[in-house]
Protein backbone atom coordinates (compact mmCIF):
# COMPACT_ATOMS: atom_id res chain seq x y z
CA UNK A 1 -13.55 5.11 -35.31
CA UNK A 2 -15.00 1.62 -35.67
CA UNK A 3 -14.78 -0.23 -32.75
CA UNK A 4 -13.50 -3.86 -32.93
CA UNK A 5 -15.42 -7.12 -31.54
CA UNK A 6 -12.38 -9.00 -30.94
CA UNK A 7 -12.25 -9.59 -26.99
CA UNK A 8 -8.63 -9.14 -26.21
CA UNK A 9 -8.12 -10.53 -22.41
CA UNK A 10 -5.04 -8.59 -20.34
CA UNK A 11 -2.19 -11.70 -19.33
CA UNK A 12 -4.08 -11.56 -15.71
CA UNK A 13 -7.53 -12.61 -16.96
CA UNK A 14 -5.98 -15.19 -19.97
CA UNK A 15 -4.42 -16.72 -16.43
CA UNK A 16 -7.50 -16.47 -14.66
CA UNK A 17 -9.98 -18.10 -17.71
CA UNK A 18 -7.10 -20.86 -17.61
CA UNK A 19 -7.77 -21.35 -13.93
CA UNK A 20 -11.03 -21.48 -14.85
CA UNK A 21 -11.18 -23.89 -17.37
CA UNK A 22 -9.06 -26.09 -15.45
CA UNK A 23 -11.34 -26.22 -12.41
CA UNK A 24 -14.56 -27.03 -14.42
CA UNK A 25 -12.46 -29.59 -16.46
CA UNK A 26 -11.31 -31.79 -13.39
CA UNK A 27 -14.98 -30.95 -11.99
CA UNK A 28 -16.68 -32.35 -14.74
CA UNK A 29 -14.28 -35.58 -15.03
CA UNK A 30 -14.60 -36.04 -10.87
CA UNK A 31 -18.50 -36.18 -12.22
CA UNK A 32 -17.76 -38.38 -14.73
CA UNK A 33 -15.96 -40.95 -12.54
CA UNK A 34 -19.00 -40.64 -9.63
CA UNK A 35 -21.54 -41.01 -12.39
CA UNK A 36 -19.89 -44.35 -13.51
CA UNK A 37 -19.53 -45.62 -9.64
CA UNK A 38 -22.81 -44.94 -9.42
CA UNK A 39 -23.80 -47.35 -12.32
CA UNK A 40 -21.23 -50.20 -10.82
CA UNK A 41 -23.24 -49.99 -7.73
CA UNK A 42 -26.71 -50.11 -8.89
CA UNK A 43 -26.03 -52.92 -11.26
CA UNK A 44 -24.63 -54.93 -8.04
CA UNK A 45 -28.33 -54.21 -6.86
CA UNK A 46 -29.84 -56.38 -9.81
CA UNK A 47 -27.18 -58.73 -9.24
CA UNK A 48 -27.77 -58.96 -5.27
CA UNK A 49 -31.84 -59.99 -6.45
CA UNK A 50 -31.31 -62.23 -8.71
CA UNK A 51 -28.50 -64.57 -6.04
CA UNK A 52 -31.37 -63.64 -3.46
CA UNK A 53 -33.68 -65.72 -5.75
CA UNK A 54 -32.02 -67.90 -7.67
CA UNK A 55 -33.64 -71.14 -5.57
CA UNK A 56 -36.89 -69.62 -6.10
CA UNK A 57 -39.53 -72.02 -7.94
CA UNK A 58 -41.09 -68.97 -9.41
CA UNK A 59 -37.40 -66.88 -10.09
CA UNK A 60 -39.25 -64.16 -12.80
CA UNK A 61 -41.82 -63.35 -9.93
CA UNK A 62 -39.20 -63.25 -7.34
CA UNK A 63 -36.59 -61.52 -8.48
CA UNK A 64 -39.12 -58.79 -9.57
CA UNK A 65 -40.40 -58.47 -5.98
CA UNK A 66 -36.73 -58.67 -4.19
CA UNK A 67 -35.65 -55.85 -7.02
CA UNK A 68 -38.60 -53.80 -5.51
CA UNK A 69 -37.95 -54.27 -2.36
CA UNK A 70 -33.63 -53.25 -2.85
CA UNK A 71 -35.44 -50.18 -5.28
CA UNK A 72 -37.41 -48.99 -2.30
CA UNK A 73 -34.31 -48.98 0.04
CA UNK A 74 -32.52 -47.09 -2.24
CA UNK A 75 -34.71 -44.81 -3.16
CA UNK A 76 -35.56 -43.48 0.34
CA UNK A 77 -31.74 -42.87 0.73
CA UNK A 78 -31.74 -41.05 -2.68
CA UNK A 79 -35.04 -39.09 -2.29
CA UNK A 80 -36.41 -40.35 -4.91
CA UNK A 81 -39.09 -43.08 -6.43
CA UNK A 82 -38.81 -46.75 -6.57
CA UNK A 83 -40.09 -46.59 -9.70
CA UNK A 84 -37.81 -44.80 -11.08
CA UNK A 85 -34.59 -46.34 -9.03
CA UNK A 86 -35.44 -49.48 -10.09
CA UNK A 87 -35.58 -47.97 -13.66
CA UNK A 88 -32.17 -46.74 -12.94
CA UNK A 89 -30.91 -50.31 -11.66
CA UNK A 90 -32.17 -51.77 -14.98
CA UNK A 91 -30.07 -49.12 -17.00
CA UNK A 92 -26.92 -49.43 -15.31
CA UNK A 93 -27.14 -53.44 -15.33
CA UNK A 94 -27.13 -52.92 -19.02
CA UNK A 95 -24.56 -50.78 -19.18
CA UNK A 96 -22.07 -52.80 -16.91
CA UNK A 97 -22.80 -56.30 -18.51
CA UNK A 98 -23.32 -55.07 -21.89
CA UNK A 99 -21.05 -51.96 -22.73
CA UNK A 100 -18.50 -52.64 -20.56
CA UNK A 101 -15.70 -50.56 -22.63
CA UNK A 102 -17.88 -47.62 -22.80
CA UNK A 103 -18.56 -47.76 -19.02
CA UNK A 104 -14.92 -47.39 -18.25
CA UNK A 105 -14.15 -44.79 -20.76
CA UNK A 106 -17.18 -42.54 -18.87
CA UNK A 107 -15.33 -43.47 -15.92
CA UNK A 108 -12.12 -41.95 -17.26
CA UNK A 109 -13.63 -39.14 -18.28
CA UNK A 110 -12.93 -39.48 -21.90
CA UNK A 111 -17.11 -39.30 -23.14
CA UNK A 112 -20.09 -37.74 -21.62
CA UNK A 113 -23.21 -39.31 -19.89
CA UNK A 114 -24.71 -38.11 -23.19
CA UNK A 115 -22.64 -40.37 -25.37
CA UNK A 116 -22.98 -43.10 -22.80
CA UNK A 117 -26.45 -42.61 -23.38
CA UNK A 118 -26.61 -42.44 -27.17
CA UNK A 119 -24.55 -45.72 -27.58
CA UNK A 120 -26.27 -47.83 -24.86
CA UNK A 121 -29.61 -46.81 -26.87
CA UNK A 122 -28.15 -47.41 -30.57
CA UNK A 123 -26.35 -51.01 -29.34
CA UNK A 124 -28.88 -52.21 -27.25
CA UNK A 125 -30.79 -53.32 -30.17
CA UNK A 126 -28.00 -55.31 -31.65
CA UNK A 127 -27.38 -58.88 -30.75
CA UNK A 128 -24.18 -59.61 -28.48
CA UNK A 129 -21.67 -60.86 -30.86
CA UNK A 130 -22.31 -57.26 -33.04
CA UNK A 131 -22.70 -55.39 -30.25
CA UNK A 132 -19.13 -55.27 -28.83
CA UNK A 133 -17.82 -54.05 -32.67
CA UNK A 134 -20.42 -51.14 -32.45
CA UNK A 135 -19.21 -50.10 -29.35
CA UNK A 136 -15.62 -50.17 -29.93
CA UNK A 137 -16.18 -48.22 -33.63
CA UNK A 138 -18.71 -45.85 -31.84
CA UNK A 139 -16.09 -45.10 -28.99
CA UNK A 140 -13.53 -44.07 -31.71
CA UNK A 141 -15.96 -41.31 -32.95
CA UNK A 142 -17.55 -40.24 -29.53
CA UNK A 143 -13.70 -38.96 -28.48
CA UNK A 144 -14.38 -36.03 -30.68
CA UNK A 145 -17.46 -35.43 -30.98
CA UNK A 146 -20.54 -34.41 -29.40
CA UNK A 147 -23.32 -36.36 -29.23
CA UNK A 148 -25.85 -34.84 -31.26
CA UNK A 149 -23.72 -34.53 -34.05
CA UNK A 150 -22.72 -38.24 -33.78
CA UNK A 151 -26.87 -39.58 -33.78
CA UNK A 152 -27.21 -40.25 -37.28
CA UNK A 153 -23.63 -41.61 -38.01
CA UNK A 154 -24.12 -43.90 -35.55
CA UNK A 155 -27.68 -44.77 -35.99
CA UNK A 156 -26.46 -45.93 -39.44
CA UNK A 157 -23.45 -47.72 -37.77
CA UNK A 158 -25.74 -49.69 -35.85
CA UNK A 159 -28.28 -50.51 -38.92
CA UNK A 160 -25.39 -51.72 -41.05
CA UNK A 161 -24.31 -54.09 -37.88
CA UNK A 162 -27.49 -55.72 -37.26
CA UNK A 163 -27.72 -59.24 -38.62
CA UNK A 164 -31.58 -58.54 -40.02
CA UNK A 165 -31.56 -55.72 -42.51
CA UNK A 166 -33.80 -52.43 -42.17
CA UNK A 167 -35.79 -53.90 -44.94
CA UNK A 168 -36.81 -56.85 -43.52
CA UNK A 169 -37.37 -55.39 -39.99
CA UNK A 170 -39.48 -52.28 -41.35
CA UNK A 171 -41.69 -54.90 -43.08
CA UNK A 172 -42.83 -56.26 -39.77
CA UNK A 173 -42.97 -53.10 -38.21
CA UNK A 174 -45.00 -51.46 -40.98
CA UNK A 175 -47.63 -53.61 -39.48
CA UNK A 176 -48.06 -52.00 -35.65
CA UNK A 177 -48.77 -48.74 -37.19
CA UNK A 178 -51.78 -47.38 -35.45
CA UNK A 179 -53.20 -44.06 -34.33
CA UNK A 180 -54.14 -43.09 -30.43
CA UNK A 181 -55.53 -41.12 -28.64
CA UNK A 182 -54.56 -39.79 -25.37
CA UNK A 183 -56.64 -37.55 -22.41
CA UNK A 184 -54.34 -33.90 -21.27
CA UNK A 185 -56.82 -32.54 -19.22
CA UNK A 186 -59.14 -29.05 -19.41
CA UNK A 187 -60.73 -30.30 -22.58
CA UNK A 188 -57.47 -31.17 -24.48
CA UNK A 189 -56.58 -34.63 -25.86
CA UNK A 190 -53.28 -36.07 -27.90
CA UNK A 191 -53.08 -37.85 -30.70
CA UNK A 192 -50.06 -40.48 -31.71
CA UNK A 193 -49.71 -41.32 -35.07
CA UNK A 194 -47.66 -44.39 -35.23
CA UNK A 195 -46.35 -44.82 -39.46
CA UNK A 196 -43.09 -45.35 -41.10
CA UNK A 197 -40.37 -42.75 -40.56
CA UNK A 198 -40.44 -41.26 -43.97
CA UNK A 199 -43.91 -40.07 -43.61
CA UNK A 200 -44.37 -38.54 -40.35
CA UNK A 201 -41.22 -36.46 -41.48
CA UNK A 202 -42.67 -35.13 -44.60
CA UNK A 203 -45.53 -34.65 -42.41
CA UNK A 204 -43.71 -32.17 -39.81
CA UNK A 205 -42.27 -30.38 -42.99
CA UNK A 206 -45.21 -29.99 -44.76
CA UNK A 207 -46.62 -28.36 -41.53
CA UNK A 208 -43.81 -25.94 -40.91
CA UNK A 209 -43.66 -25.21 -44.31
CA UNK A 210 -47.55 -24.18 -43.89
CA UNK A 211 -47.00 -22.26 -40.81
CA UNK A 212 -44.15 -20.24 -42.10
CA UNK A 213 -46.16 -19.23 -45.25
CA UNK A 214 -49.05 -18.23 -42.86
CA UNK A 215 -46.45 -16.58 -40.40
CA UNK A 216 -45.52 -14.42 -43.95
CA UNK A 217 -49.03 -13.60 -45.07
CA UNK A 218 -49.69 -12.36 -41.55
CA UNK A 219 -46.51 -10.24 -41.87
CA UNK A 220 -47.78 -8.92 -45.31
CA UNK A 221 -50.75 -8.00 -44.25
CA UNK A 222 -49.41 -5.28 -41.83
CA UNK A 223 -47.03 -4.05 -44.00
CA UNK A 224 -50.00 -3.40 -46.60
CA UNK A 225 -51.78 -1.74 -43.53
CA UNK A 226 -49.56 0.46 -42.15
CA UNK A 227 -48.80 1.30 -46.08
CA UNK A 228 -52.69 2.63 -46.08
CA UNK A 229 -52.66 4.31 -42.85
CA UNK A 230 -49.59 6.36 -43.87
CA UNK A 231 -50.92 7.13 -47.44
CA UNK A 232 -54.72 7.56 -46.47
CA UNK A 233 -56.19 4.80 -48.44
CA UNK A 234 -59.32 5.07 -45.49
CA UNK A 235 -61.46 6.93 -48.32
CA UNK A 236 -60.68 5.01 -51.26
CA UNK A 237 -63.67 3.41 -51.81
CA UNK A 238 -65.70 0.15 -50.79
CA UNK A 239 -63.37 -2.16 -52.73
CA UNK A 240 -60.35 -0.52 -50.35
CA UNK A 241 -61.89 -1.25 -47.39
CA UNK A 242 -62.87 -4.63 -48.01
CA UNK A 243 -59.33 -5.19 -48.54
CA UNK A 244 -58.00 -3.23 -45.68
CA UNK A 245 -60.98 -5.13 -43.30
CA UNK A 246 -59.45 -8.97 -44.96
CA UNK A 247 -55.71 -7.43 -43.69
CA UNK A 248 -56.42 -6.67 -40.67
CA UNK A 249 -57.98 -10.25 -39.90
CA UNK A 250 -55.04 -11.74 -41.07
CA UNK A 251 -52.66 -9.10 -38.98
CA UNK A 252 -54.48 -10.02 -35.70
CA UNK A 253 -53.59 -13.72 -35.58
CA UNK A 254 -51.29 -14.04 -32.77
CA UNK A 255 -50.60 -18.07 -33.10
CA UNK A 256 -47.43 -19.38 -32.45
CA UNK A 257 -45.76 -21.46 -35.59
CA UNK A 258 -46.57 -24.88 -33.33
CA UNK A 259 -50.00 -23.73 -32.84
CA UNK A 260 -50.68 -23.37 -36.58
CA UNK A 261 -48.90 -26.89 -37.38
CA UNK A 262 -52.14 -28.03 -35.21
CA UNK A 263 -54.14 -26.19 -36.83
CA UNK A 264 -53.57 -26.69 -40.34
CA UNK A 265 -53.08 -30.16 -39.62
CA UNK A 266 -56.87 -30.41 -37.80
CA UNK A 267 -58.18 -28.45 -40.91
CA UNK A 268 -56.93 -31.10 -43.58
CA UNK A 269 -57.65 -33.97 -41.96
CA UNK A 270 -61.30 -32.96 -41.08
CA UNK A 271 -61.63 -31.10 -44.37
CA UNK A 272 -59.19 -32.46 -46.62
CA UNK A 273 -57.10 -29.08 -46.82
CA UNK A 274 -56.28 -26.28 -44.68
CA UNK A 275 -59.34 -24.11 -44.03
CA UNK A 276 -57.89 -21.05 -42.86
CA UNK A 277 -55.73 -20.49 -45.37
CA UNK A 278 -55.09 -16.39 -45.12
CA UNK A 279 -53.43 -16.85 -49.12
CA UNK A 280 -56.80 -18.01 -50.46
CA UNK A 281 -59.25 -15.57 -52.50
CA UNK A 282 -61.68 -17.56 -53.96
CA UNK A 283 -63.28 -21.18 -53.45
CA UNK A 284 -60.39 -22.90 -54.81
CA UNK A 285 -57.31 -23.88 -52.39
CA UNK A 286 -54.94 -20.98 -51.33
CA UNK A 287 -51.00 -21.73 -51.34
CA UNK A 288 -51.37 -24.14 -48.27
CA UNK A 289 -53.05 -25.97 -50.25
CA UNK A 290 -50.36 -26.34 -52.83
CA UNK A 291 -47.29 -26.72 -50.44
CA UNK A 292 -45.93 -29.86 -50.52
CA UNK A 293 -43.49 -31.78 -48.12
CA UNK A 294 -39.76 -32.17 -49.27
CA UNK A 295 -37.27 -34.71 -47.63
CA UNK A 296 -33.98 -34.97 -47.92
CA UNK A 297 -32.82 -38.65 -48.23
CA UNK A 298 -28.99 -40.47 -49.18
CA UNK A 299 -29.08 -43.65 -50.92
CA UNK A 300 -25.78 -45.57 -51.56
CA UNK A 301 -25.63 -46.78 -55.27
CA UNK A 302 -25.11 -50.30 -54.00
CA UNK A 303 -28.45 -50.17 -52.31
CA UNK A 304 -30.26 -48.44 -55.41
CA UNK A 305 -29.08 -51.08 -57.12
CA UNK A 306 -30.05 -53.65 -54.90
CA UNK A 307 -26.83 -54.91 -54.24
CA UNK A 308 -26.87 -54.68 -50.62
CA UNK A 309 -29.84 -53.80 -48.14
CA UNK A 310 -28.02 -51.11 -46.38
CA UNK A 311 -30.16 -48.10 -44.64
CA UNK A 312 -30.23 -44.84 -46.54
CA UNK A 313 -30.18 -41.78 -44.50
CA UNK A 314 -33.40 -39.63 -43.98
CA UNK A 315 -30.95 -36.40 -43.30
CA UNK A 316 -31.79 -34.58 -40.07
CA UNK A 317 -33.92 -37.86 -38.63
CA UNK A 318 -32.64 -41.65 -38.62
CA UNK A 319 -32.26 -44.31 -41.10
CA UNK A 320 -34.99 -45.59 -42.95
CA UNK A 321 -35.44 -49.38 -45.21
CA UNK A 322 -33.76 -49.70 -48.65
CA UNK A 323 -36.94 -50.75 -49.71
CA UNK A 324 -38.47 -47.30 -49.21
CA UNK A 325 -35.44 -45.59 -50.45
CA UNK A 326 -35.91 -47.81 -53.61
CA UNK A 327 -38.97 -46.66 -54.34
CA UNK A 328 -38.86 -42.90 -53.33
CA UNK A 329 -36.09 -42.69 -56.02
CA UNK A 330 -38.27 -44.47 -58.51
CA UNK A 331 -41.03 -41.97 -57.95
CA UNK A 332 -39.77 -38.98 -57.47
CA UNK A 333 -40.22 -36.09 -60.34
CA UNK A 334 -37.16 -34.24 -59.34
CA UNK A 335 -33.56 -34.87 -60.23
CA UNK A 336 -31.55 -37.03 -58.15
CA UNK A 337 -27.74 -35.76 -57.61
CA UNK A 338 -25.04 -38.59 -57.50
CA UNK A 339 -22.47 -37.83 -54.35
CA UNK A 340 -18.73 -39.24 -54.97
CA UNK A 341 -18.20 -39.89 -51.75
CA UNK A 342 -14.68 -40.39 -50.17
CA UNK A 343 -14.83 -44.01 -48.68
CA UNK A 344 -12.80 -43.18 -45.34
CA UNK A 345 -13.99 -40.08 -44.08
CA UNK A 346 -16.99 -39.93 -45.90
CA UNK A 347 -16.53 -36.09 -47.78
CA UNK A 348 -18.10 -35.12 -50.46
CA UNK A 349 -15.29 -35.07 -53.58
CA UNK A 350 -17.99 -34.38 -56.46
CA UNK A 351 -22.03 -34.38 -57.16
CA UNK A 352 -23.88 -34.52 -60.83
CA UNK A 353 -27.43 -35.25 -61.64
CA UNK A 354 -28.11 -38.07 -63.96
CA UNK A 355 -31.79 -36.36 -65.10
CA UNK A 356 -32.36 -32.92 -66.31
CA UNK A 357 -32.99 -29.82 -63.76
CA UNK A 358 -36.44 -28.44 -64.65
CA UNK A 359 -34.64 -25.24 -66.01
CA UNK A 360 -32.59 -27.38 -68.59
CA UNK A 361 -36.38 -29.29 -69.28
CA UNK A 362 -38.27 -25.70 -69.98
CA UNK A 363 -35.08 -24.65 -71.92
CA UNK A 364 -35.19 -28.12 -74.07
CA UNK A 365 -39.46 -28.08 -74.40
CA UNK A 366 -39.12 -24.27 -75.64
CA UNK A 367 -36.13 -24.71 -78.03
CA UNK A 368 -37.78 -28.40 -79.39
CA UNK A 369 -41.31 -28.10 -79.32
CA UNK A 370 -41.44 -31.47 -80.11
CA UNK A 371 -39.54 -35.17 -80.60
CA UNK A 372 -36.05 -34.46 -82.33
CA UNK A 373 -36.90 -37.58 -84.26
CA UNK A 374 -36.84 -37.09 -87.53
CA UNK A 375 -40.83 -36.89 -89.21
CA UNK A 376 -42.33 -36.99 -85.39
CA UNK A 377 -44.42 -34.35 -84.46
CA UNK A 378 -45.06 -35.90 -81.06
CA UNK A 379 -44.75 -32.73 -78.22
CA UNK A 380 -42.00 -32.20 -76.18
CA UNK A 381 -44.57 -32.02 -73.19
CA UNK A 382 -44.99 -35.81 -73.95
CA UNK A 383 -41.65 -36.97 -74.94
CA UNK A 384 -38.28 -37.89 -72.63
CA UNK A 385 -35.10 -36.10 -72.48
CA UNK A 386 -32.60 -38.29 -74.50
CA UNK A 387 -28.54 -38.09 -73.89
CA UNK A 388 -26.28 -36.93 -76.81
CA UNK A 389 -24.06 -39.12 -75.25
CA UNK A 390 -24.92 -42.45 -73.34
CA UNK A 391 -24.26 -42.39 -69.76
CA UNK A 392 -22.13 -45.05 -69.22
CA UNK A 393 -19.59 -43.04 -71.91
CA UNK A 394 -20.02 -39.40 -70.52
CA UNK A 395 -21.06 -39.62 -66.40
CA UNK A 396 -22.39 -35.58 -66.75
CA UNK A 397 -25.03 -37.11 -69.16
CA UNK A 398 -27.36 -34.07 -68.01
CA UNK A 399 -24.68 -31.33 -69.49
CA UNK A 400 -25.16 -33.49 -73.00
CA UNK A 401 -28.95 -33.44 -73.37
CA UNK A 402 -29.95 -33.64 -77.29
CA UNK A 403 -33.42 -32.70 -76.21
CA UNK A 404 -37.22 -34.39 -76.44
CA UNK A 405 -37.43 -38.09 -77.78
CA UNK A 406 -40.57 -39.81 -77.94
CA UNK A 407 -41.52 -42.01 -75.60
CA UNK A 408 -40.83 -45.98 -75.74
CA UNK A 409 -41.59 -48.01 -78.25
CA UNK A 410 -41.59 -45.68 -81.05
CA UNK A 411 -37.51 -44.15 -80.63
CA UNK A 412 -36.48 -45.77 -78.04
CA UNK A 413 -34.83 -48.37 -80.42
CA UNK A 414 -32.09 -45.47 -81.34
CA UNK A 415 -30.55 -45.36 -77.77
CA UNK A 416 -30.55 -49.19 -78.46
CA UNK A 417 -29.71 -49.69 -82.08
CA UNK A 418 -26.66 -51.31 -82.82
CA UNK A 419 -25.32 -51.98 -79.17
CA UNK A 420 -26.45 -48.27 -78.45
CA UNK A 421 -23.46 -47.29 -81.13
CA UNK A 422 -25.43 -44.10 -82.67
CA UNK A 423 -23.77 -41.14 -82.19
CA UNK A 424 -25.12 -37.15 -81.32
CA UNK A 425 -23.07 -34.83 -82.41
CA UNK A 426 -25.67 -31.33 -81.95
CA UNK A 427 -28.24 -31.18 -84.61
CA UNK A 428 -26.79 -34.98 -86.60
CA UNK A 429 -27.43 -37.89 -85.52
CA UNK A 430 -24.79 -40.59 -86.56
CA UNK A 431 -26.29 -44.40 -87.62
CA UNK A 432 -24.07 -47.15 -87.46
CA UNK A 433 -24.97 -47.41 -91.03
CA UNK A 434 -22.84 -44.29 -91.52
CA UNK A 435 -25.98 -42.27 -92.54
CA UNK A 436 -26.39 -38.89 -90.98
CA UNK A 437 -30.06 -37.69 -89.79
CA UNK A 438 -29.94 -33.65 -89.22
CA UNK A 439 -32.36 -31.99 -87.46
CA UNK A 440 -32.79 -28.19 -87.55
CA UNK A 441 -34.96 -26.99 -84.48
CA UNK A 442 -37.97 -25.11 -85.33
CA UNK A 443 -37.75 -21.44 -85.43
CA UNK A 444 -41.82 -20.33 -84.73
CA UNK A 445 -41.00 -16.53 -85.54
CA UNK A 446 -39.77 -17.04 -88.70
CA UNK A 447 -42.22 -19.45 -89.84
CA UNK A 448 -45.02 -17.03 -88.79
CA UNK A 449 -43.90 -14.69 -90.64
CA UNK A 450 -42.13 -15.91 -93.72
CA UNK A 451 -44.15 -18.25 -95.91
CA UNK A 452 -40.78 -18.78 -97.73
CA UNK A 453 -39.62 -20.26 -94.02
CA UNK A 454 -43.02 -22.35 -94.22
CA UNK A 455 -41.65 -24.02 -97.32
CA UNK A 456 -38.39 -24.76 -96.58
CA UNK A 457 -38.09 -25.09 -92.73
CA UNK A 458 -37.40 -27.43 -90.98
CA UNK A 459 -35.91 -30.15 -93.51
CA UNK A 460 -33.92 -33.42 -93.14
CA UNK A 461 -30.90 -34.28 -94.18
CA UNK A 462 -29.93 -37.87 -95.17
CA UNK A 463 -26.67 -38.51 -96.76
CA UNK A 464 -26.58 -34.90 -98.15
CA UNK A 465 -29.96 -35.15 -100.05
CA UNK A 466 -32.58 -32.58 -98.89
CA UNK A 467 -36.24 -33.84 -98.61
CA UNK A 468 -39.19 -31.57 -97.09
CA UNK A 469 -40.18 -32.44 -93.54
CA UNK A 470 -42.93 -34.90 -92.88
């Protein structure tokens, strides 16, 4: 008889977890409240140095010294370093003068230190007068959530608030990026790389992705092993052994996934791509070599269209510039899906693609072979994927494809003719002249074998009159 995973408590226990839950609750909010105290009271420490020194001729210099001085006596109550009390005093000023609503909803018990934490570094960014709408919006969300969950909603928030866009701001920042280096200690260094957020993300994927194809070879390799011990495959030659010897080099590496990220990344920037690669057999690059990274980023049509210079969302990290989300959509091979977004809470109500999935483009290239043009031979390698019905008129343009037109200038001019009024109805095209162009696609096995197919396929068909195929 199966035995069921539902935990079903007696009425004593269900009393007693109540009891329990109780307890920690009005623990955690007698925290809360001390934790807040505690901030009112250091910030009167900041405030106590700078009355101490407000005559002072030299107040900067002063004030830093009497802070000091108030750090050290508080610090050898608290059993713990200046430095970091006066680190401490510095936070909790901020948080008193400048998040005032936030400080008394920790003290109520109503958010974490965490969220008191995540706004305080969010806001403090922002200039005053945009500060105190971020907090009260960011309050609203932190009552029911936690605040992992809440980074990137409010990391947005905050971009959208700030009087200088993204843009602008990643512009100048673009132009600190540097690389150091740092000393660990028994012959190990660091090494920061300082560069827009974008890349150091597709970075970190590009590395895991790596490291779990190497964790998978590695995995391979034993099962191909234990395979040969269990069917013999010791005597089956030189050729056997060789691969049995490569196997069990790959089967002994023990590294864990964040030692190979260091390693691959070591190999390709000192040899331009990864040098142990366990998937490579011959001089050429192995699949390492071939991974690339893939990031997942939300652009608001307003800010494709440069309407606004709201941040798009690099999903998983932080916001990054409009600028950059500009031109990773203009670049990018893949389809981009379109999100219909509800505007109040944000769900998802629909998503289409306005470019054809790489199935739908080896579908169209195989059926086509070439332009759908009539007379063009151009190949459907080098031609674009053309709408049988404009965009603007059918929003799943993608589920419409005709198929291959050449490239701009030569067709281009029918998407355009006549205030883009011609028609696709399959195989026809319709001209505003009220001509019809049909276009049969090729069929390669009959013309092959048929020379009666040679002659007569593929045709056009203008106004009803049959001509041979150019």
């Amino acid at each position: 008889m199966a035995t069921s995973t539902f935990i079903g408590f007696s009425d004593a226990e269900t009393a007693t977890l109540a009891d329990i839950v109780h307890a920690a609750s009005a623990a955690n909010a007698q925290v809360a409240a001390g934790q807040a105290r505690m901030s009112r009271a250091l910030a009167r420490a900041l405030e106590l140095a700078e009355q101490h020194t407000a005559h002072a001729s030299s107040s900067v210099k002063a004030t830093e010294m009497a802070l000091r001085a108030i750090a050290a006596e508080l610090a050898g109550v608290m059993r713990t370093s200046d430095r970091s009390m006066q680190r401490q005093i510095n936070d909790a000023a901020m948080l008193v003068d400048g998040f005032p609503a936030t400080l008394d909803a920790w003290e109520k018990g109503t958010i974490t230190r965490a969220h008191v934490q995540l706004i305080t570094e969010l806001g403090r960014p922002l200039p005053p007068e945009a500060r105190a709408e971020f907090e009260q919006l960011a309050l609203i969300r932190c009552e029911d959530e936690t605040a992992g969950r809440l980074r990137a909603e409010l990391a947005i928030l905050a971009e959208r608030l700030h009087p200088r866009s993204l843009t602008e701001r990643h512009a100048e920042a673009r132009e600190d990026r540097c690389i150091r280096t740092f000393i660990v200690g028994d012959g190990m260094s660091g090494l920061t790389l300082i560069a827009p957020t974008l890349h150091i993300d597709a970075i970190y994927d590009r590395l895991t992705q790596q490291a779990a194809a190497t964790v998978d070879a590695r995995g391979q390799a034993r099962e191909r092993m234990r395979a040969a011990a269990s069917g013999g495959a010791a005597g089956c030659g030189d050729a056997a052994g060789g691969v049995f010897d490569q196997d069990e080099i790959v089967a002994s590496d023990a590294r864990t996934v964040d030692q190979l990220r260091v390693d691959l990344l070591t190999d390709m920037l000192l040899t331009a791509q990864p040098g142990a690669d366990p998937t490579r057999t011959d001089d050429g690059p192995g699949t390492l070599g071939a991974i690339r990274a893939k990031v997942q980023v939300v652009v608001p049509a307003l800010t494709l269209l440069r309407g606004d210079e709201h941040p798009a969302d690099l999903v998983g990290r932080s916001p990054i510039d409009a600028e950059t989300a500009r031109l990773l959509a203009g670049t990018v091979d893949e389809a981009w899906d379109r999100l219909i977004t509800d505007p109040v809470t944000g769900a998802v109500l629909h998503t289409d693609a306005r470019l054809a999935s790489a199935p739908m483009r080896r579908f169209l290239g195989a059926r086509d072979r070439h332009c759908r043009f009539p007379g063009c031979r151009v190949p459907a390698i080098r031609c674009e994927i053309d709408h049988r019905r404009p965009s603007p008129r059918r929003p799943h343009g993608c589920r419409q494809l005709r198929g291959p037109l050449s490239t701009p200038p030569q067709h281009e001019a029918i998407h355009r003719l006549a205030g883009a009024a011609t028609r696709r109805r399959g195989t026809r095209m319709d001209l505003p002249t009220r001509h019809h162009l049909h276009r049969h696609p090729t069929r390669p096995d009959r013309a092959l074998h048929s020379r009666r197919s040679r002659r007569a396929s593929p045709t056009v068909l203008i106004d009803g009159s049959t001509r041979p195929f150019a």
